[in-house]
N, C-alpha and C. Protein backbone atom coordinates (compact mmCIF):
# COMPACT_ATOMS: atom_id res chain seq x y z
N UNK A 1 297.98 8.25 -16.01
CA UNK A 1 299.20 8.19 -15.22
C UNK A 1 300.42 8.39 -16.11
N UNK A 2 300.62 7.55 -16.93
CA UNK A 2 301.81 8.07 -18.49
C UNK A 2 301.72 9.51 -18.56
N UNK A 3 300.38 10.09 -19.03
CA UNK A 3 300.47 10.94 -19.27
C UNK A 3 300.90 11.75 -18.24
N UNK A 4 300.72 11.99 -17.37
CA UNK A 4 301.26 12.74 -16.06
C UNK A 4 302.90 12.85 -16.02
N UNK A 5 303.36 11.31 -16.20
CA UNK A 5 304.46 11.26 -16.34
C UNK A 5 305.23 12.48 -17.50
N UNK A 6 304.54 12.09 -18.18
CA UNK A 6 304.85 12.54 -19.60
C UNK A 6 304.80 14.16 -19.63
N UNK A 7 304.24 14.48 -19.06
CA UNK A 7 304.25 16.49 -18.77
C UNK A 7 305.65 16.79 -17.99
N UNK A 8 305.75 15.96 -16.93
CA UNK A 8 306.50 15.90 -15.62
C UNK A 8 307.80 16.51 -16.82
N UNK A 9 307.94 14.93 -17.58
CA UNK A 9 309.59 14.78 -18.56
C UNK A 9 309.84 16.01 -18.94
N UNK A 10 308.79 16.57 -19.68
CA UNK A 10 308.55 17.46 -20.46
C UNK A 10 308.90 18.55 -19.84
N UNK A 11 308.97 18.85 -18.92
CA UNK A 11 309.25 19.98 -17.90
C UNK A 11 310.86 19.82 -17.55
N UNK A 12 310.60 18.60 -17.31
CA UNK A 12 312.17 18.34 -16.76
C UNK A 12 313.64 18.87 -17.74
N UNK A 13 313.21 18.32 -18.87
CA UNK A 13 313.48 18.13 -19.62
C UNK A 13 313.59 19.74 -20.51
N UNK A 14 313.01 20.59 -20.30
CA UNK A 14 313.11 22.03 -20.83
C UNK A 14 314.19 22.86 -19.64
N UNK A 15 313.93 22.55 -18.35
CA UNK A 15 315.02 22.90 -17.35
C UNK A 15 316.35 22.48 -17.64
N UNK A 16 316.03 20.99 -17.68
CA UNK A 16 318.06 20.85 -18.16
C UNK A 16 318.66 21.17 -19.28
N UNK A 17 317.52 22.03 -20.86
CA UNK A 17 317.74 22.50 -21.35
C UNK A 17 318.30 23.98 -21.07
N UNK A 18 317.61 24.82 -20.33
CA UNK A 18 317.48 25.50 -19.67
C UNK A 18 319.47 26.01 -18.84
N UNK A 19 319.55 25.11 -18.24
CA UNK A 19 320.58 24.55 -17.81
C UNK A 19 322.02 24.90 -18.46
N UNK A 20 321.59 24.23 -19.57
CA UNK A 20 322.55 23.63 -20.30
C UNK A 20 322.92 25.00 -21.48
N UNK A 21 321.66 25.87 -21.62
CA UNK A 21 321.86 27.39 -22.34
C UNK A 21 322.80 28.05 -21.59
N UNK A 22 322.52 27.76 -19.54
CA UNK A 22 323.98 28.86 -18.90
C UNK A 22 324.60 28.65 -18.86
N UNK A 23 324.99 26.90 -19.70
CA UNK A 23 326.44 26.56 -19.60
C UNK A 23 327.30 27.14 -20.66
N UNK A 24 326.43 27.27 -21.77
CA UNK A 24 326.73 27.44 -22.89
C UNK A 24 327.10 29.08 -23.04
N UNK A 25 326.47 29.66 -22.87
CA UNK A 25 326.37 30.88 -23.04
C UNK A 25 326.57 31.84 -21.77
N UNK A 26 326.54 31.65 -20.17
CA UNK A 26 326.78 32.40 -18.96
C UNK A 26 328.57 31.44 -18.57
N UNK A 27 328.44 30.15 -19.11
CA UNK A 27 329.84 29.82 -18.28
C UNK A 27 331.26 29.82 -19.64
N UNK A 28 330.58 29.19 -20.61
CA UNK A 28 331.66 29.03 -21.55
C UNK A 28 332.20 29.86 -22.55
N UNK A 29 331.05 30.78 -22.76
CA UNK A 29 331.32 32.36 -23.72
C UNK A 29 331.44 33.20 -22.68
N UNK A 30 330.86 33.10 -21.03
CA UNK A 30 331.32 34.17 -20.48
C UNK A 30 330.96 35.87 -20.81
N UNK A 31 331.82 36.58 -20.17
CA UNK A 31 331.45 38.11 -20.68
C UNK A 31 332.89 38.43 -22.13
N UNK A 32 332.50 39.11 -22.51
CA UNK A 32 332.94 39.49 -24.55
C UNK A 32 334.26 39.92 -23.89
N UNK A 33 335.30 39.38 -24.44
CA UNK A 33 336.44 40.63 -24.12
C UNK A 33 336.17 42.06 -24.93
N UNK A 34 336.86 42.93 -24.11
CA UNK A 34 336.71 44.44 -25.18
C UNK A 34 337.40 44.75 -26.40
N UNK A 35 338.60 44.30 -26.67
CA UNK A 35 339.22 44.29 -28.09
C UNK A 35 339.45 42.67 -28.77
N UNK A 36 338.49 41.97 -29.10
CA UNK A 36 338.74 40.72 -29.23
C UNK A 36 339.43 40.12 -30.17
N UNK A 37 340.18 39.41 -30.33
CA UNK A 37 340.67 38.60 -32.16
C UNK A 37 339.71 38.47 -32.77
N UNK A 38 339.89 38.34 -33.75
CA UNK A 38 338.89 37.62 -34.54
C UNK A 38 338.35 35.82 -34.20
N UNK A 39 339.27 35.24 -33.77
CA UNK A 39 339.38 33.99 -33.33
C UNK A 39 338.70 34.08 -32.22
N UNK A 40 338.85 34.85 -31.29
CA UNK A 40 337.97 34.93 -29.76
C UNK A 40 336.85 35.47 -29.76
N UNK A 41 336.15 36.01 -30.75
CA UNK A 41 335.09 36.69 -31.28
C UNK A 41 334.31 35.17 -31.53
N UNK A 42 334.96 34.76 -32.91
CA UNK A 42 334.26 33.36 -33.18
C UNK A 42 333.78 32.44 -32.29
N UNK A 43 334.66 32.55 -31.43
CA UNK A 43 334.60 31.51 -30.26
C UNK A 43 333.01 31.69 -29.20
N UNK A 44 333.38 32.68 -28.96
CA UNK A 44 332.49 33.42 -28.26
C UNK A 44 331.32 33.75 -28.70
N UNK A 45 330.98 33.86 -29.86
CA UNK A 45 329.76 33.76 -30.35
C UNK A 45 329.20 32.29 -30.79
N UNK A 46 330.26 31.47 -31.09
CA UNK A 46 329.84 30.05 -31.55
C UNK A 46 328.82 29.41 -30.09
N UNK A 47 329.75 29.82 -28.55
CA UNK A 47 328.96 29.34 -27.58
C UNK A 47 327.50 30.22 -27.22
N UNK A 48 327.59 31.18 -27.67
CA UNK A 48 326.43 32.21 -27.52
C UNK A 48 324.97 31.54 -28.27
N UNK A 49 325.35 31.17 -29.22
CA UNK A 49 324.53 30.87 -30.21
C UNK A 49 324.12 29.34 -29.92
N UNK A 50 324.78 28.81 -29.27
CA UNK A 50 324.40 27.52 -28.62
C UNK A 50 323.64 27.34 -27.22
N UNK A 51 324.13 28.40 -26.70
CA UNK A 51 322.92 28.53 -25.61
C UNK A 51 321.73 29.63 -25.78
N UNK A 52 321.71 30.48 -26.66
CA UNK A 52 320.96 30.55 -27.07
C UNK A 52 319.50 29.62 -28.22
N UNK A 53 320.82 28.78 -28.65
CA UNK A 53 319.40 27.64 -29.47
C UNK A 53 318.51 27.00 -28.55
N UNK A 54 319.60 26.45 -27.09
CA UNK A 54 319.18 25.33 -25.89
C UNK A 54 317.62 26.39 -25.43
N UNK A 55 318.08 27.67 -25.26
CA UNK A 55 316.74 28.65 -24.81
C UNK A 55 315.65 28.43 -25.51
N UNK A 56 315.66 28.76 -26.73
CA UNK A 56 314.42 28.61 -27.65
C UNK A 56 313.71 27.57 -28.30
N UNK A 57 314.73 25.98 -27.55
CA UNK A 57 313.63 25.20 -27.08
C UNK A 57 313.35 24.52 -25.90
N UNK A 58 314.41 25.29 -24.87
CA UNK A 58 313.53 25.03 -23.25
C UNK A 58 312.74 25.57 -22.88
N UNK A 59 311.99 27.01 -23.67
CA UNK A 59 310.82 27.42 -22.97
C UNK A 59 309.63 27.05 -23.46
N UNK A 60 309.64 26.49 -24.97
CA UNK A 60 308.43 26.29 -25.30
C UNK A 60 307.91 24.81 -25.07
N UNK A 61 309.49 24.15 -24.98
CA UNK A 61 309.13 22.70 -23.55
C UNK A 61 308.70 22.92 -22.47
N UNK A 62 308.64 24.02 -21.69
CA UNK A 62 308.48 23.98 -20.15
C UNK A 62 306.99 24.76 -20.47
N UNK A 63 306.52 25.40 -21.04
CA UNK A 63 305.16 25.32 -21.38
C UNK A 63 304.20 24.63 -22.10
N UNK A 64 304.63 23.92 -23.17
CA UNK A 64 304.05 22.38 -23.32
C UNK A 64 303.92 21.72 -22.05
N UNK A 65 304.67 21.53 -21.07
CA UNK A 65 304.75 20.29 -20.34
C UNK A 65 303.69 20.81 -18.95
N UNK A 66 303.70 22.55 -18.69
CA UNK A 66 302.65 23.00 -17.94
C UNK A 66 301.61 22.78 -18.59
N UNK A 67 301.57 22.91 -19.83
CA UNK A 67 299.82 22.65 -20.81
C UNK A 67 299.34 21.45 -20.53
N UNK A 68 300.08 20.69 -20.90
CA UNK A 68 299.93 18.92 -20.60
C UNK A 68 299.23 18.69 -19.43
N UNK A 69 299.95 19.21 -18.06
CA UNK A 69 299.64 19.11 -16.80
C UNK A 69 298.13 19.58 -16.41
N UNK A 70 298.18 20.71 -16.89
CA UNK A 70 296.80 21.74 -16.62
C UNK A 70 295.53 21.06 -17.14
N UNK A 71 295.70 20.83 -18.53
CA UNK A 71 294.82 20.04 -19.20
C UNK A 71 294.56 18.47 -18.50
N UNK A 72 295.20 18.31 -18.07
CA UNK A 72 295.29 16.73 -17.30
C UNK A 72 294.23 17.18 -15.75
N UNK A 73 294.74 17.91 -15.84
CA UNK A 73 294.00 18.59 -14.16
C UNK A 73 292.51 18.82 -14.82
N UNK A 74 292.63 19.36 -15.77
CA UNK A 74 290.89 20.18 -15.79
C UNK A 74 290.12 18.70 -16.19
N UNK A 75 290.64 17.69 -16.88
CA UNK A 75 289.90 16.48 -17.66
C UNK A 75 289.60 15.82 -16.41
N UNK A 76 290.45 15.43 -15.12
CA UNK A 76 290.10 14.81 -14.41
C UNK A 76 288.99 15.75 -13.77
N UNK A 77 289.18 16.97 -13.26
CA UNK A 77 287.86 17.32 -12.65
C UNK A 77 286.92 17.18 -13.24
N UNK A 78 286.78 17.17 -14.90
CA UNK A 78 285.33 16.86 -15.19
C UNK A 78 284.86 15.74 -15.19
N UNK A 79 285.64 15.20 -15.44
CA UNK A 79 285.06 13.04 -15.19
C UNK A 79 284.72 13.42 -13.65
N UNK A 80 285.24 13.89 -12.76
CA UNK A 80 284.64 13.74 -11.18
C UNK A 80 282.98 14.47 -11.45
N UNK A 81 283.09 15.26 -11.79
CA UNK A 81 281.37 16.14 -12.10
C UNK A 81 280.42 15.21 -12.27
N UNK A 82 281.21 14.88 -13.54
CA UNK A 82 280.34 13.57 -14.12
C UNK A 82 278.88 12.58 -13.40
């Protein structure tokens, strides 16, 4: 049952990562201006690079937390065989 829980988080938990990459990178960097400062460049890539980090570890959370699940599924069917 923990464990169940515990995939669930794990999932949850890669989504609001997930989330939190389009905040970073679709709402707060937005689209590039075309002649930018140097200052608005920085800017704009500082949030890029932050929702991009949030990405590259909400997906390999949200497939951990399906692994977890799956594996939880196949263990109980075999104790039922049993």
């Amino acid at each position: 049952m923990v464990m169940r829980r515990f995939g669930l988080f794990i999932i949850i938990l890669g989504v609001v990562l997930i989330l939190l990459g389009f905040i970073y990178e679709g709402i707060l960097a937005g689209i590039p201006y075309q002649d930018p400062t140097p200052e608005l460049l920085q800017k704009y890539m500082h949030y890029v690079n932050i929702g991009q980090t949030f990405y590259k570890f909400a997906f390999p959370m949200l497939l951990a937390g399906l692994l977890i699940i799956l594996i939880q599924k196949i263990l109980k069917l075999l104790k039922k065989h049993r």
